[in-house]
Protein backbone atom coordinates (compact mmCIF):
# COMPACT_ATOMS: atom_id res chain seq x y z
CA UNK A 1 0.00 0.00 0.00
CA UNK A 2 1.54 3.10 -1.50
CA UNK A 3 1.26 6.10 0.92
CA UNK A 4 0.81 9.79 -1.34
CA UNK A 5 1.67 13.19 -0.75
CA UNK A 6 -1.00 15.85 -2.01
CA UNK A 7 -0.42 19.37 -1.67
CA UNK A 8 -2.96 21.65 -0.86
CA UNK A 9 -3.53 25.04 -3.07
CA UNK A 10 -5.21 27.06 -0.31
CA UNK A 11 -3.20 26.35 3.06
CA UNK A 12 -0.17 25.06 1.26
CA UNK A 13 0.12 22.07 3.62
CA UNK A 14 0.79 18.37 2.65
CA UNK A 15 -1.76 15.02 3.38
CA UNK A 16 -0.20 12.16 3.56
CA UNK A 17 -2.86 9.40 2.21
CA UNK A 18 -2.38 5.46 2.92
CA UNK A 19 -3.94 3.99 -0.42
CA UNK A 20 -4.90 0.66 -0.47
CA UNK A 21 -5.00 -0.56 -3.93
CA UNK A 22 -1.60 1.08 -5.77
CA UNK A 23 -3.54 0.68 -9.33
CA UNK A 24 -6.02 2.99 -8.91
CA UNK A 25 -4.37 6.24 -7.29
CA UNK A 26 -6.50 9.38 -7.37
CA UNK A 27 -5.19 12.64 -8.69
CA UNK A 28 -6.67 14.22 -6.28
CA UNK A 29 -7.87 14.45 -2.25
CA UNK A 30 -9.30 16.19 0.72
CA UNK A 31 -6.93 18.20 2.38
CA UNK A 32 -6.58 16.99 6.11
CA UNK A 33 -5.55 20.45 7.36
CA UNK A 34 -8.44 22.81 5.69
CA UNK A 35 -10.71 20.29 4.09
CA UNK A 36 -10.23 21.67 0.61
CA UNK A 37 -11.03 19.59 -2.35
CA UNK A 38 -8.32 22.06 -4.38
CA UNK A 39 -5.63 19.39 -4.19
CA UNK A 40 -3.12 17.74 -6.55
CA UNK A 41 -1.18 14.63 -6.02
CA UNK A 42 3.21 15.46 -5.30
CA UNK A 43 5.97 13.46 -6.78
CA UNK A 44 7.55 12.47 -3.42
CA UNK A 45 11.01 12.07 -2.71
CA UNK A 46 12.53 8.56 -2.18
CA UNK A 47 13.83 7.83 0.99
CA UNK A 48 16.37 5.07 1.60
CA UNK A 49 18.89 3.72 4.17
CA UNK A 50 21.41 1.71 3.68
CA UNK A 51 21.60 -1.00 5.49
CA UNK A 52 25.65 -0.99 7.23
CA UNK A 53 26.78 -4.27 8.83
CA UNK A 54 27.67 -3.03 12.88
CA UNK A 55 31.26 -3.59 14.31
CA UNK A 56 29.47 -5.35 16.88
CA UNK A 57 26.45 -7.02 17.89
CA UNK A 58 23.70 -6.26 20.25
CA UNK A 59 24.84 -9.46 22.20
CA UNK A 60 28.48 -8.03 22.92
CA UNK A 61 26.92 -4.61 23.42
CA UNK A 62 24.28 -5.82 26.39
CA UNK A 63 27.35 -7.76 27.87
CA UNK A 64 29.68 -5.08 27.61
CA UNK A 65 27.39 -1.99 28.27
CA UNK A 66 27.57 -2.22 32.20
CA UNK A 67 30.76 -2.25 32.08
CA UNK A 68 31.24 0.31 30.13
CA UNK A 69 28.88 2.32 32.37
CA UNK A 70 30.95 2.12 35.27
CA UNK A 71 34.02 3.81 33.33
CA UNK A 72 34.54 7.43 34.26
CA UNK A 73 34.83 8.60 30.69
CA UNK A 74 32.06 6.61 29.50
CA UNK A 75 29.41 7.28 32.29
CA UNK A 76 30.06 10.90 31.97
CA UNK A 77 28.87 10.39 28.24
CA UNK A 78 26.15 8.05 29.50
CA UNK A 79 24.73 11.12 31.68
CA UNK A 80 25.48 13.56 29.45
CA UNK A 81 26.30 12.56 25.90
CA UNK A 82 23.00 12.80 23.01
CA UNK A 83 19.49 12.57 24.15
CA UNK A 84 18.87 8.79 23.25
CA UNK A 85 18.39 5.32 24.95
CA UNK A 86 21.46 3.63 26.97
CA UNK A 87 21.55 1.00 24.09
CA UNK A 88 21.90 3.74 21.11
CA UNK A 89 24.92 5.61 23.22
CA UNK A 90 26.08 2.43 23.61
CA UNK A 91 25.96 1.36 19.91
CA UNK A 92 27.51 4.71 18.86
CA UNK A 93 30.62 4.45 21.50
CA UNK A 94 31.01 0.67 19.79
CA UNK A 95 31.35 2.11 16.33
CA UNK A 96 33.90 5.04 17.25
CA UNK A 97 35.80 1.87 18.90
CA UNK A 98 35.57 -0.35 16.35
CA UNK A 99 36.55 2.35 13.51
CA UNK A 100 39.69 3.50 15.73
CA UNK A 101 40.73 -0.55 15.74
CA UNK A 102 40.13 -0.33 12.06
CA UNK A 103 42.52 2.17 11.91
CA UNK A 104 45.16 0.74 14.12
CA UNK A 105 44.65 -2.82 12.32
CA UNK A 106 45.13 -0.97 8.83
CA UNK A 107 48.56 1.11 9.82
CA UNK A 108 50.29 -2.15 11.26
CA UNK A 109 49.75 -4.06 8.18
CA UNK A 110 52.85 -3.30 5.67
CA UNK A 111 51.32 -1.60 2.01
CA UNK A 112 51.40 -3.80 -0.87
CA UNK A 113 54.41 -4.06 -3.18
């Protein structure tokens, strides 16, 4: 079921509108802000995300988060560090670790000849 953006010609807002069959889309729709009928269906942008494997998994993470919580430098970003959930800060501070050991790993092996 697609979901469609029309845009409004008197308050200028969008409606988002689940449609349930995908065949028969209508050009146009009640605006959910004003209740217009002077509508006309958007070309909406594509969003994507690309899916990136994580250094580590949420096993090692829920092992190693309490102990990471008990480290000065690490609980001080635990209290203070980005308005999120234990498990996201926690996920963040493993990728900064595991791209510094990608770095390390990478400079101790000799370049190619």
């Amino acid at each position: 079921m697609p979901l469609i953006e029309y845009g409004c010609f008197d308050c200028r807002k969008i409606s988002e509108v689940l449609v349930k069959d995908r065949y028969s889309i209508p050009t146009k729709n009640t605006c959910e802000h004003c209740s217009s009928e002077d509508t006309t269906r958007l070309i909406s942008r594509v969003h994507f995300k690309t899916y990136k494997r994580p250094k580590y998994d949420d096993e090692f993470l829920g092992k190693a988060m309490p102990a990471m919580m008990k480290k000065k430098e690490a609980a001080q970003y635990f209290a203070e560090g980005p308005r999120s959930s234990d498990e996201a800060k926690m996920f963040d501070m493993g990728e900064q670790i595991g791209e510094k050991m990608d770095q390390v790993i990478e400079r101790s092996i000799p370049p190619k000849r």
